[in-house]
PDB file of N, CA and C in Angstrom:
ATOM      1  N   UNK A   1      25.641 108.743 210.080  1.00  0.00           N
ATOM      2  CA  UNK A   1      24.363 108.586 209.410  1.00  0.00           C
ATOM      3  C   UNK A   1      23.253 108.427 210.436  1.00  0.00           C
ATOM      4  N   UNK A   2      22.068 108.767 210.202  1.00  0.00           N
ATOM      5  CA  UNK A   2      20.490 108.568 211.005  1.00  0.00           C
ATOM      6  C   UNK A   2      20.144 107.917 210.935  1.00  0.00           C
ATOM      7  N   UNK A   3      19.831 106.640 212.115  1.00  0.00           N
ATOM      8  CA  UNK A   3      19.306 105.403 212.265  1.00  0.00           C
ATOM      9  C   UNK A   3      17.903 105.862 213.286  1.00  0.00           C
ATOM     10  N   UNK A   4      17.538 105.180 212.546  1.00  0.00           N
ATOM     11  CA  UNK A   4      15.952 105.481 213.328  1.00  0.00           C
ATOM     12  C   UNK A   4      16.224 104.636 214.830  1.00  0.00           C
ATOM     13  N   UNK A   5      15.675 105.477 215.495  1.00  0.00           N
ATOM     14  CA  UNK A   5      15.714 104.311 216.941  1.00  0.00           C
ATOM     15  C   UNK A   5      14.702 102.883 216.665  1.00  0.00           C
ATOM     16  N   UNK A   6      15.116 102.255 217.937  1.00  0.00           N
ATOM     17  CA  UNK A   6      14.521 100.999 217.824  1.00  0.00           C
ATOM     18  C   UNK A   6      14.655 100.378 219.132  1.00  0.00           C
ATOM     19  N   UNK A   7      13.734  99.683 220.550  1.00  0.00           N
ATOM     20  CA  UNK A   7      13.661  99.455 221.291  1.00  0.00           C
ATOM     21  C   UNK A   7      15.085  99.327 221.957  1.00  0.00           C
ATOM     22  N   UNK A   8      15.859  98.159 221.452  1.00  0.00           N
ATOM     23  CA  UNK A   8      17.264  97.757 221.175  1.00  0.00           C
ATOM     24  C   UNK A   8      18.402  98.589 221.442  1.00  0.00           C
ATOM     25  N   UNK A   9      17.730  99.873 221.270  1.00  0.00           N
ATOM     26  CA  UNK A   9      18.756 100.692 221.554  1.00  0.00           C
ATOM     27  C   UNK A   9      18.314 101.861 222.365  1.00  0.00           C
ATOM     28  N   UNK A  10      17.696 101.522 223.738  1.00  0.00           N
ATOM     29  CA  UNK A  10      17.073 102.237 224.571  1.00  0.00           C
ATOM     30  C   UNK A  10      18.237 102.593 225.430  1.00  0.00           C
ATOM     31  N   UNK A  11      19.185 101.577 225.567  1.00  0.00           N
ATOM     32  CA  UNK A  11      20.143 102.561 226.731  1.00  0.00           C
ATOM     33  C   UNK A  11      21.061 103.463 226.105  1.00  0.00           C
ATOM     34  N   UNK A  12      21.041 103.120 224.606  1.00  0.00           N
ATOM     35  CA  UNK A  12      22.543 103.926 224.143  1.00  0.00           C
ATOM     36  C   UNK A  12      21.299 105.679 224.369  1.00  0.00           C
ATOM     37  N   UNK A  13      20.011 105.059 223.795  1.00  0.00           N
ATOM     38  CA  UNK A  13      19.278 106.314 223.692  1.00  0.00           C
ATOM     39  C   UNK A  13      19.039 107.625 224.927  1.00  0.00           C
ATOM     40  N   UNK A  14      19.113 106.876 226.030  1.00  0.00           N
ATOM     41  CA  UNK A  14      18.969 106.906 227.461  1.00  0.00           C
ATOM     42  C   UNK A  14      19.833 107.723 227.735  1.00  0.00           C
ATOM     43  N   UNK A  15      20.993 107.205 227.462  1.00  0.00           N
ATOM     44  CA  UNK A  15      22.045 107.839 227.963  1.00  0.00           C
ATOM     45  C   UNK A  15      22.997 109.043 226.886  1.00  0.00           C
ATOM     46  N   UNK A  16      22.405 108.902 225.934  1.00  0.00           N
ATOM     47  CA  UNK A  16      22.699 110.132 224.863  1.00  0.00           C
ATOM     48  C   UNK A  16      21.921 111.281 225.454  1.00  0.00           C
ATOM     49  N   UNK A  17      20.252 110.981 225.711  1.00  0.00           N
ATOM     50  CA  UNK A  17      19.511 112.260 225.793  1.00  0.00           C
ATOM     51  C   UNK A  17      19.863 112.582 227.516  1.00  0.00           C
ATOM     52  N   UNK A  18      20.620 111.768 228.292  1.00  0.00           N
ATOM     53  CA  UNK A  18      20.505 112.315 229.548  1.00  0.00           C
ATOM     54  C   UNK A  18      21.682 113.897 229.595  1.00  0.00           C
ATOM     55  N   UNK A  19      22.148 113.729 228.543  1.00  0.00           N
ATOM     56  CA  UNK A  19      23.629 114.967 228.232  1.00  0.00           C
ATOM     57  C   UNK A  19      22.498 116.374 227.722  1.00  0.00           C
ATOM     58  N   UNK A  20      21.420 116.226 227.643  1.00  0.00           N
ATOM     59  CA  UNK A  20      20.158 117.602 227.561  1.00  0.00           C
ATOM     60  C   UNK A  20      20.071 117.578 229.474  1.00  0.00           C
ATOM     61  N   UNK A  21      20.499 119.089 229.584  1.00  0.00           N
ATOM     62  CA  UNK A  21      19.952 119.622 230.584  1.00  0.00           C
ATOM     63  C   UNK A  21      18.304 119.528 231.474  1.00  0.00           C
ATOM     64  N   UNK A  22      17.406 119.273 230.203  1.00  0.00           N
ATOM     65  CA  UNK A  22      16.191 118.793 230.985  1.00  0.00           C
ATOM     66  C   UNK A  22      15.849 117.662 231.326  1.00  0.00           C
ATOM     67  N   UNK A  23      16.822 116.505 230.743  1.00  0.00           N
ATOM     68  CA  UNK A  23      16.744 115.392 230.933  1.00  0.00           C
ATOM     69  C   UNK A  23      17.124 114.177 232.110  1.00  0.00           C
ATOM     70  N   UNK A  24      17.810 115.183 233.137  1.00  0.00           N
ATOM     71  CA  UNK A  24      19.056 114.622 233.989  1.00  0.00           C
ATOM     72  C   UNK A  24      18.081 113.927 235.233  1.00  0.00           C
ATOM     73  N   UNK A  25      16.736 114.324 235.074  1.00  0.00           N
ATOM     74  CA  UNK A  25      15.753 113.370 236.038  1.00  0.00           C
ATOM     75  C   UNK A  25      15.502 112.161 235.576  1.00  0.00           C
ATOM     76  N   UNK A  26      15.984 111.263 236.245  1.00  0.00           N
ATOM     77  CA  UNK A  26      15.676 109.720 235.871  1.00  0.00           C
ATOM     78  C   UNK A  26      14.241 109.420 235.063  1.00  0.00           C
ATOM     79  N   UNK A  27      12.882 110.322 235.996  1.00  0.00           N
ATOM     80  CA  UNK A  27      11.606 109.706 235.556  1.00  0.00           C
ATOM     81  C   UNK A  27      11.569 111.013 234.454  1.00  0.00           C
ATOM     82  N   UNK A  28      12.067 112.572 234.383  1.00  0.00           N
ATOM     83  CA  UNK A  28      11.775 112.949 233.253  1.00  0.00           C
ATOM     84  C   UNK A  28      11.928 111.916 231.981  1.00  0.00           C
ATOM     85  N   UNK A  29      13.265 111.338 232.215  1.00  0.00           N
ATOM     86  CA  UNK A  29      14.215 110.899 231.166  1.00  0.00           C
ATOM     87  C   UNK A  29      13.189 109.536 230.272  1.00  0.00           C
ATOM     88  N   UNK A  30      12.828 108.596 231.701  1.00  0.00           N
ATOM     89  CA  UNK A  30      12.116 108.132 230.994  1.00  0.00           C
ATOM     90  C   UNK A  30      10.643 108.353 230.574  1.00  0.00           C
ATOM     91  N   UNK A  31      10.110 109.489 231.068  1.00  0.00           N
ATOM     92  CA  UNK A  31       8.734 110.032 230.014  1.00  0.00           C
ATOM     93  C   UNK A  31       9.253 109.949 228.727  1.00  0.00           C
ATOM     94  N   UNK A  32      10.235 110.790 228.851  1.00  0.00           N
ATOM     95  CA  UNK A  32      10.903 111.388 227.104  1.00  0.00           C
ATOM     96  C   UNK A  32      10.622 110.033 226.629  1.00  0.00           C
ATOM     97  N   UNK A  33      11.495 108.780 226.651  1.00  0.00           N
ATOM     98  CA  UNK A  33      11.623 107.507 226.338  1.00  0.00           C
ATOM     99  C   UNK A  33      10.276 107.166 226.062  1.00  0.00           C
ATOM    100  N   UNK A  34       9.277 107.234 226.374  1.00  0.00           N
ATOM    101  CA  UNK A  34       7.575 106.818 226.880  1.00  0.00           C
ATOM    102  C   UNK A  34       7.095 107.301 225.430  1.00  0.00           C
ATOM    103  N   UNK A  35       7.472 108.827 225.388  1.00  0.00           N
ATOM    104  CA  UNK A  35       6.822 109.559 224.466  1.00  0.00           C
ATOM    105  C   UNK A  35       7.389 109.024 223.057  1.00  0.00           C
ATOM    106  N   UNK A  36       8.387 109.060 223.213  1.00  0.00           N
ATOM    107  CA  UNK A  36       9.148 108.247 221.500  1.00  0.00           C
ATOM    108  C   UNK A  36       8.476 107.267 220.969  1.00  0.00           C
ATOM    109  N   UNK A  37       8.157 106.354 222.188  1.00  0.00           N
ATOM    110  CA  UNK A  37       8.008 104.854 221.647  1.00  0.00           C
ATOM    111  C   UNK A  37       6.878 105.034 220.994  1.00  0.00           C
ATOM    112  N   UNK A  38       5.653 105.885 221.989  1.00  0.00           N
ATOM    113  CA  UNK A  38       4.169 105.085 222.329  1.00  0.00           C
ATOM    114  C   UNK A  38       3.426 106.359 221.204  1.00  0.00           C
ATOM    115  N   UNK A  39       4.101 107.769 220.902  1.00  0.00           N
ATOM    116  CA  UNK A  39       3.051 108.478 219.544  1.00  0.00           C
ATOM    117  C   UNK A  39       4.362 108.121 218.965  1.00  0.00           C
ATOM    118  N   UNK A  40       3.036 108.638 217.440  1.00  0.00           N
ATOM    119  CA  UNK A  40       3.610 107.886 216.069  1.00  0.00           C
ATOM    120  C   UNK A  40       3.949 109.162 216.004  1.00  0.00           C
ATOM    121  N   UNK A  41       3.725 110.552 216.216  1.00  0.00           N
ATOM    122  CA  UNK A  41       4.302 111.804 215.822  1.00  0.00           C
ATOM    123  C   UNK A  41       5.852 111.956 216.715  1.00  0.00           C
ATOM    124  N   UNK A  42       6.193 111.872 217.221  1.00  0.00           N
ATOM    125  CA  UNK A  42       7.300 111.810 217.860  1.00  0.00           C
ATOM    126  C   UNK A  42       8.704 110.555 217.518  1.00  0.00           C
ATOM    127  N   UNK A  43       9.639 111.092 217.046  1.00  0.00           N
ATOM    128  CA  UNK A  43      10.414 110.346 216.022  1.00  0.00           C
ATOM    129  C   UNK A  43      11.973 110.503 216.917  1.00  0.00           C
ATOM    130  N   UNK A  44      12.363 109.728 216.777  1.00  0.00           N
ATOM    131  CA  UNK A  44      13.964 109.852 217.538  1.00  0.00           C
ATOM    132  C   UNK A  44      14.564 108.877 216.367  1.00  0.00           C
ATOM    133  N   UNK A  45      15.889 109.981 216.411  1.00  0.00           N
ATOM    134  CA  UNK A  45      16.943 109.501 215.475  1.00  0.00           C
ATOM    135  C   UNK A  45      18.360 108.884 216.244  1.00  0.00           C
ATOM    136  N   UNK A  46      19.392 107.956 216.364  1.00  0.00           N
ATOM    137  CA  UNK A  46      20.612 108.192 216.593  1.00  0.00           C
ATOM    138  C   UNK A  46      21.679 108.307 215.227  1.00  0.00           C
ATOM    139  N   UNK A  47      22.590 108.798 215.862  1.00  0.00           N
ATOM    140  CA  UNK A  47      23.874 109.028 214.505  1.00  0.00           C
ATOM    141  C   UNK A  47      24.906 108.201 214.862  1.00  0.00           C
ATOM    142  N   UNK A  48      25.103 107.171 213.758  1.00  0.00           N
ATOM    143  CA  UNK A  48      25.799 106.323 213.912  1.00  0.00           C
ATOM    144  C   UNK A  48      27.191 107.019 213.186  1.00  0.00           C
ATOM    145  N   UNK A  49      28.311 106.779 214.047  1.00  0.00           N
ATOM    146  CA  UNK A  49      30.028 107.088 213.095  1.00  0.00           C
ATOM    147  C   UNK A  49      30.476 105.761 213.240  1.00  0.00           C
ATOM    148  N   UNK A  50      31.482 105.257 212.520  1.00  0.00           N
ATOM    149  CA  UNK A  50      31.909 103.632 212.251  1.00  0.00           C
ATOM    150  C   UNK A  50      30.777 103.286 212.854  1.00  0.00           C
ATOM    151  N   UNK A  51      31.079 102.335 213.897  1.00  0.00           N
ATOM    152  CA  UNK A  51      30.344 101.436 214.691  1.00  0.00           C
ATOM    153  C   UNK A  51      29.294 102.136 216.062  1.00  0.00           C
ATOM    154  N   UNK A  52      29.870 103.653 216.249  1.00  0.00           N
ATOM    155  CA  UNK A  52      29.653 103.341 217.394  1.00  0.00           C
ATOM    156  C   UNK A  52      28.046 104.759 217.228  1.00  0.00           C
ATOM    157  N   UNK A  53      27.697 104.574 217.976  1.00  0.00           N
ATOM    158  CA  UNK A  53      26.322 105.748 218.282  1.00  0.00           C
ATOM    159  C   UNK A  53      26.902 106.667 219.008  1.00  0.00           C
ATOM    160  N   UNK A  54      26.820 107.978 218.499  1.00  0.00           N
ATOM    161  CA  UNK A  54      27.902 109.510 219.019  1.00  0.00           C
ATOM    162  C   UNK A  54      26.555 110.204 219.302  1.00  0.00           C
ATOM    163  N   UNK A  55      25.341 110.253 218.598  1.00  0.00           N
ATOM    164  CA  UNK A  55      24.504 111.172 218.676  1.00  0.00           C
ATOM    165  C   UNK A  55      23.407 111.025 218.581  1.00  0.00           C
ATOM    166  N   UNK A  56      22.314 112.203 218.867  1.00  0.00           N
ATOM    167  CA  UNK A  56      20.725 111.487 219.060  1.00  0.00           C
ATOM    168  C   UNK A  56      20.324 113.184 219.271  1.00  0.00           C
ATOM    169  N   UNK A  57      19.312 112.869 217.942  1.00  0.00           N
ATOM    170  CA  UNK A  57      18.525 113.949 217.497  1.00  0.00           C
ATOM    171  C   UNK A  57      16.507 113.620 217.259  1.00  0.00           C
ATOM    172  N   UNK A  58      16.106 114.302 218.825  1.00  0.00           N
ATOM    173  CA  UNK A  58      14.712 113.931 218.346  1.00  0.00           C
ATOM    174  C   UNK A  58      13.667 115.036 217.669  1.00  0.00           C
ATOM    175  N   UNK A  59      12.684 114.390 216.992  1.00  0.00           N
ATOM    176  CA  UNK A  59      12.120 115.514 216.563  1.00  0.00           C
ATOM    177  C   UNK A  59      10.177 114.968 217.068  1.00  0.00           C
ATOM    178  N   UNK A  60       9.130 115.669 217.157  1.00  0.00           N
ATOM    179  CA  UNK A  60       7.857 115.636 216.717  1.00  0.00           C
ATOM    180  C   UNK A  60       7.961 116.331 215.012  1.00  0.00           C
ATOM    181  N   UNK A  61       6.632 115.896 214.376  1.00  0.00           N
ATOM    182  CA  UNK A  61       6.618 115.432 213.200  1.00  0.00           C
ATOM    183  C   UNK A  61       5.450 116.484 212.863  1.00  0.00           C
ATOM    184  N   UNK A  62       5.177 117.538 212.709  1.00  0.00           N
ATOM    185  CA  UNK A  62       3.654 118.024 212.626  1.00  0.00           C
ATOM    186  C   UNK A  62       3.478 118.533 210.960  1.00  0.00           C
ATOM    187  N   UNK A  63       2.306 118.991 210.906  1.00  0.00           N
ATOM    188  CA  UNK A  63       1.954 118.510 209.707  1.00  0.00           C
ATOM    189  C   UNK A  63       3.123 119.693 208.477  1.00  0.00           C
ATOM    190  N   UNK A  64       3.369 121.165 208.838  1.00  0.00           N
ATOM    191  CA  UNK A  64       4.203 121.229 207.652  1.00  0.00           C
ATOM    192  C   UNK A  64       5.713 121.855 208.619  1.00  0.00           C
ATOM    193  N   UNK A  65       5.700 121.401 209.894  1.00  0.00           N
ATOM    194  CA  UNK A  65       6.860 121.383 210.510  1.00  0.00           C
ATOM    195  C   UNK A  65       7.535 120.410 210.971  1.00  0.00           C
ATOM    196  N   UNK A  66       8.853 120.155 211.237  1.00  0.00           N
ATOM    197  CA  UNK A  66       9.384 119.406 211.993  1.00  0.00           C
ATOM    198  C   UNK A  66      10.188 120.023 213.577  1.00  0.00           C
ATOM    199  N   UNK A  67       9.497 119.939 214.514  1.00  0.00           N
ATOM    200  CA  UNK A  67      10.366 120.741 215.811  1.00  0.00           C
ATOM    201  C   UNK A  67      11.012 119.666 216.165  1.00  0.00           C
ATOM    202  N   UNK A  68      12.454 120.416 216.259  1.00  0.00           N
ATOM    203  CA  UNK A  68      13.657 119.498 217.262  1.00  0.00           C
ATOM    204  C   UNK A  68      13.508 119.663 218.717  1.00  0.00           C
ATOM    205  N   UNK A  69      13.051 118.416 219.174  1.00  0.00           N
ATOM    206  CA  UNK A  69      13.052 118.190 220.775  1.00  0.00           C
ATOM    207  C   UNK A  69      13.857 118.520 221.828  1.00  0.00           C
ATOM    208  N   UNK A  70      15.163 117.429 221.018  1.00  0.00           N
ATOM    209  CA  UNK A  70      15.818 117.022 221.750  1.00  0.00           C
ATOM    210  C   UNK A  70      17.375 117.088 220.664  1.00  0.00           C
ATOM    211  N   UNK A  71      18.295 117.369 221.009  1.00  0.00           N
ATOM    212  CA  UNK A  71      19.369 116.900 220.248  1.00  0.00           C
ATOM    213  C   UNK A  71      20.879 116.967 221.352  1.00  0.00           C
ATOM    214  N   UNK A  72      21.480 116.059 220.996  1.00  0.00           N
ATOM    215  CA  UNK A  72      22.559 115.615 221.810  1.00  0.00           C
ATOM    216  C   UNK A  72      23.836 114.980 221.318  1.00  0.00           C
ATOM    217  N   UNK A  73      25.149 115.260 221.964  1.00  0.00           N
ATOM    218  CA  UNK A  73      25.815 114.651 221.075  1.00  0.00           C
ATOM    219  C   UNK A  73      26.975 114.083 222.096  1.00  0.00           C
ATOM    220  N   UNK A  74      27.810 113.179 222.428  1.00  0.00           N
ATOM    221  CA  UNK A  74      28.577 112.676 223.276  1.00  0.00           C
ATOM    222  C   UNK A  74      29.861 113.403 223.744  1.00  0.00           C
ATOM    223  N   UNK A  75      29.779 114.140 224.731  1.00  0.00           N
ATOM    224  CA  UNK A  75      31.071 114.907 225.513  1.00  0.00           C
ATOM    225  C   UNK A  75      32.353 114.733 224.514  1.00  0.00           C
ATOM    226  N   UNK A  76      32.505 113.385 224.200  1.00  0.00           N
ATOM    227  CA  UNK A  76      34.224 113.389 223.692  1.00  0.00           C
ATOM    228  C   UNK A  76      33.863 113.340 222.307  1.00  0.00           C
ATOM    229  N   UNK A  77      32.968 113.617 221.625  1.00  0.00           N
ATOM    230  CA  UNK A  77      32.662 114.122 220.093  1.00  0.00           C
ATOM    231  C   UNK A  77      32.364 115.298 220.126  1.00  0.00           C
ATOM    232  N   UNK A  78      32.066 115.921 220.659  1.00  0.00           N
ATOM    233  CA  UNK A  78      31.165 117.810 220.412  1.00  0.00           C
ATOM    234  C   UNK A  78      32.582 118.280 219.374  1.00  0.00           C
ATOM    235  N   UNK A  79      31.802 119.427 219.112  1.00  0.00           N
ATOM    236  CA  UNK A  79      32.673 120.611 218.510  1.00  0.00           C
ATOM    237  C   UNK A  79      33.803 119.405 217.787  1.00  0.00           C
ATOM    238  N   UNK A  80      32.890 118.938 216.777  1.00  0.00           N
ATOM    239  CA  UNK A  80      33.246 118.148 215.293  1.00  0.00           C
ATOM    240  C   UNK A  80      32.411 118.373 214.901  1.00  0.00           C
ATOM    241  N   UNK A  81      31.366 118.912 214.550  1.00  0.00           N
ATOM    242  CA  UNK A  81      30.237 118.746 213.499  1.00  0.00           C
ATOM    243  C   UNK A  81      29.443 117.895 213.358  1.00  0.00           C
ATOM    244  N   UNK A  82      29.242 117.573 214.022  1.00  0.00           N
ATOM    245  CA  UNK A  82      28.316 116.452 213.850  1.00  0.00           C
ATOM    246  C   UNK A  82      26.861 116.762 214.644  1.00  0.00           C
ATOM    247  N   UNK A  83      26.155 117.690 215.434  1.00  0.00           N
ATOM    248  CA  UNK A  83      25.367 118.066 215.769  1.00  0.00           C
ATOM    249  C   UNK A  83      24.448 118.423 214.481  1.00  0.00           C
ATOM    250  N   UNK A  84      25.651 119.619 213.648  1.00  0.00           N
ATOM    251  CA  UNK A  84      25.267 120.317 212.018  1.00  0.00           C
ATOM    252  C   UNK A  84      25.004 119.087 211.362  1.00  0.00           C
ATOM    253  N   UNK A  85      25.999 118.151 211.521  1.00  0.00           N
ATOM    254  CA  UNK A  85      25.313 116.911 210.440  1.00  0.00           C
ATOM    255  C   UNK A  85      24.110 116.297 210.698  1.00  0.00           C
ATOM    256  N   UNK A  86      24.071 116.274 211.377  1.00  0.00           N
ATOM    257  CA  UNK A  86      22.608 115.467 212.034  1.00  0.00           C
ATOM    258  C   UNK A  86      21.351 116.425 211.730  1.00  0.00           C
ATOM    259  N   UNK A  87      21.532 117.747 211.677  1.00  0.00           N
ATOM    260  CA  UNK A  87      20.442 118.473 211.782  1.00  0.00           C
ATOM    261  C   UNK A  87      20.456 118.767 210.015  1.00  0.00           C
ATOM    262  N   UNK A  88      21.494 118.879 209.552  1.00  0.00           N
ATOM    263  CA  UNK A  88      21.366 118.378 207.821  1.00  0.00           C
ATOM    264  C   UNK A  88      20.834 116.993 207.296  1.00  0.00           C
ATOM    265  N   UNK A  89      21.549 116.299 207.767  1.00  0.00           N
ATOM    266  CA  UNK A  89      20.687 114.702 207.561  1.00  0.00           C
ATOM    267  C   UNK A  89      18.589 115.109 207.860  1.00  0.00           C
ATOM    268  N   UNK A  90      18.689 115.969 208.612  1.00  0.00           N
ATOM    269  CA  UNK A  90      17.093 115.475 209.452  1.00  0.00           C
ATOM    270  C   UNK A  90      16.338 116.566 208.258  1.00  0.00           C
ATOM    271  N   UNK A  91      17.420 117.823 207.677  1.00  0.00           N
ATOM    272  CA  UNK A  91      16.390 118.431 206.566  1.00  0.00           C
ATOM    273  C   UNK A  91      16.364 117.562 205.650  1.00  0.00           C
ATOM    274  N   UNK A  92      17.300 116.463 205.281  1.00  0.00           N
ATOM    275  CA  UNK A  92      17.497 115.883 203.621  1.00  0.00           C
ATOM    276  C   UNK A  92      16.377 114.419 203.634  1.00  0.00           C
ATOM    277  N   UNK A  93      16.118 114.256 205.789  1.00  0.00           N
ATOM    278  CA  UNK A  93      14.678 113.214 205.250  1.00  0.00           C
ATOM    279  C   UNK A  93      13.621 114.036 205.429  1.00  0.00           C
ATOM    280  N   UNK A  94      13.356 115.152 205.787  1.00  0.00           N
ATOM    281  CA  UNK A  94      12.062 115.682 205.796  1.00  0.00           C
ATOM    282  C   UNK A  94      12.201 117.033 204.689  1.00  0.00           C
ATOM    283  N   UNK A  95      12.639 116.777 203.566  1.00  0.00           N
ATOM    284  CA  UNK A  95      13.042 118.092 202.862  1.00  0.00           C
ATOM    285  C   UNK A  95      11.421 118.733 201.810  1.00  0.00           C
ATOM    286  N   UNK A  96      10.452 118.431 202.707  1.00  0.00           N
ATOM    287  CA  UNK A  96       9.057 119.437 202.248  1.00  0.00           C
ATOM    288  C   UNK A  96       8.466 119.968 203.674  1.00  0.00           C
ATOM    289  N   UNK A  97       9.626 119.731 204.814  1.00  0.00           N
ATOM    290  CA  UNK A  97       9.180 120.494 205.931  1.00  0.00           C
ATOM    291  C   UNK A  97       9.698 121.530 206.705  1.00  0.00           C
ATOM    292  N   UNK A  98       9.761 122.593 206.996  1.00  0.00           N
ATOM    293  CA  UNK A  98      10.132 123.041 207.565  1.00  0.00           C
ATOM    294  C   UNK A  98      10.609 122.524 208.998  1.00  0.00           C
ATOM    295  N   UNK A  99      11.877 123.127 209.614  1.00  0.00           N
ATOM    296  CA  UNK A  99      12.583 123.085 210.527  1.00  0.00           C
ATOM    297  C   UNK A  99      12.535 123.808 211.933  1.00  0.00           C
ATOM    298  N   UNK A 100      11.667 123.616 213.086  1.00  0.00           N
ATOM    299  CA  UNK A 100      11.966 124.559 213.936  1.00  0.00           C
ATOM    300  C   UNK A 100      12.180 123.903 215.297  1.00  0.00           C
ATOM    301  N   UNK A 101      12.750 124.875 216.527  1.00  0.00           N
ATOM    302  CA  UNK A 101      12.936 124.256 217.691  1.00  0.00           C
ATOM    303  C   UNK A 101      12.173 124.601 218.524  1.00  0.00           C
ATOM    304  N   UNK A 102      12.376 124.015 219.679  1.00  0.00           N
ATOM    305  CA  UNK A 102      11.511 124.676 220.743  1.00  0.00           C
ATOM    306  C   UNK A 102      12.929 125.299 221.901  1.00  0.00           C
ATOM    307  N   UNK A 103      11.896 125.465 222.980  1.00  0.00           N
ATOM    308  CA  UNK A 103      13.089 126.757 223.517  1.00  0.00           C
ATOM    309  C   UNK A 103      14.617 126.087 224.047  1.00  0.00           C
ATOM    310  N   UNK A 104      14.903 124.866 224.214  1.00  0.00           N
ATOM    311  CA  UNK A 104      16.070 124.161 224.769  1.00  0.00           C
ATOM    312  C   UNK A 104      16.898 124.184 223.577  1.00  0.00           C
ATOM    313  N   UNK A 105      16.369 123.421 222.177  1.00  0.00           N
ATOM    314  CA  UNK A 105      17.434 123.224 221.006  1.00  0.00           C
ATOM    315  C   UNK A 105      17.134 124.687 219.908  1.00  0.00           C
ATOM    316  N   UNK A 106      16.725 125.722 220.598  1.00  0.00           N
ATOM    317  CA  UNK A 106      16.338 126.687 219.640  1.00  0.00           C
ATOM    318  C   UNK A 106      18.327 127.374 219.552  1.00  0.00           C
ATOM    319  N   UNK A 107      18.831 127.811 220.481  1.00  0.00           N
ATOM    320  CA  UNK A 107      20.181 128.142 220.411  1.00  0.00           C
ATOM    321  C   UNK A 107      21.308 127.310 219.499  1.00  0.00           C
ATOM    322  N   UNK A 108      20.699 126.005 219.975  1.00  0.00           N
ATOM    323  CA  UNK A 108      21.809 125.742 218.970  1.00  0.00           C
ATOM    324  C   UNK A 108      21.253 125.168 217.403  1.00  0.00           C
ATOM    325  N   UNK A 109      20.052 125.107 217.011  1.00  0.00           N
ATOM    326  CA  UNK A 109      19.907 125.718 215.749  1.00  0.00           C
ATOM    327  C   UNK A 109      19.719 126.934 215.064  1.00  0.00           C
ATOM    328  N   UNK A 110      20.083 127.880 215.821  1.00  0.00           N
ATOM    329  CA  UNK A 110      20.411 129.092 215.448  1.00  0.00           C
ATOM    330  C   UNK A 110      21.483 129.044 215.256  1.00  0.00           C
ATOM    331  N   UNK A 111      22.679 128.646 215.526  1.00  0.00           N
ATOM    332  CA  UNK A 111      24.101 128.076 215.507  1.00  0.00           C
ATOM    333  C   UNK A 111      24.216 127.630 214.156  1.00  0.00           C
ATOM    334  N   UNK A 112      23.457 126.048 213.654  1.00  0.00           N
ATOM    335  CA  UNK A 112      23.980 125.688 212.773  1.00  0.00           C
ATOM    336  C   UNK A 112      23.388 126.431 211.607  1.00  0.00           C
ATOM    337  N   UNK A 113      21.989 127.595 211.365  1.00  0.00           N
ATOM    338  CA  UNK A 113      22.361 128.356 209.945  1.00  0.00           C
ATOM    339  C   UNK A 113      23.023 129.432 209.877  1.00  0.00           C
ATOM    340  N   UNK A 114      23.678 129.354 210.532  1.00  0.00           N
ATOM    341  CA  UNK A 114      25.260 130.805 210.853  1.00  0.00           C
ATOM    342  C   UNK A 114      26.053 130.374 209.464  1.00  0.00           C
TER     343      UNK A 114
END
């Protein structure tokens, strides 16, 4: 399920989005972090399974789109579905917006409407 981030969970967040290829610079990593907190248009999700946080899907928020930032999911979970779930969860809370990516998560949401 999609738990909205929350300060509290800056390292699980940290270290989910450092598994994005653009992210693997310490000070990129924490702009990204910068940008979540500090605009209100910029929204980060994690995906909680039982207990533990597997995944982290960010989006900006614009007025009749939603672009995926960022999305990530933990080495020893991939290729389970759960990337697709997350990006289903993120149409069923924004379901009067359209869905698009930018050029990093554009491949693999082309993936999940296959």
């Amino acid at each position: 399920m999609l738990v909205r981030y929350r300060k509290n969970y800056e390292k699980i967040a940290m270290g989910l989005l450092s598994f994005m290829p653009n992210e693997k610079d310490l000070k990129q990593l924490q702009q990204t972090m910068k940008n979540y907190e500090t605009n209100d248009d910029w929204q980060l999700f994690l995906w909680k399974q039982d207990e533990d946080f597997i995944g982290i899907i960010g989006v900006i928020v614009r007025e009749h789109a939603v672009e995926v930032q960022h999305i990530s999911v933990n080495p020893s979970h991939r290729h389970q579905g759960i990337g697709k779930q997350m990006v289903k969860a993120l149409k069923e809370l924004y379901p009067n917006k359209s869905l698009c990516a930018n050029d990093t998560t554009a491949p693999f949401l082309d993936k999940c409407e296959q």
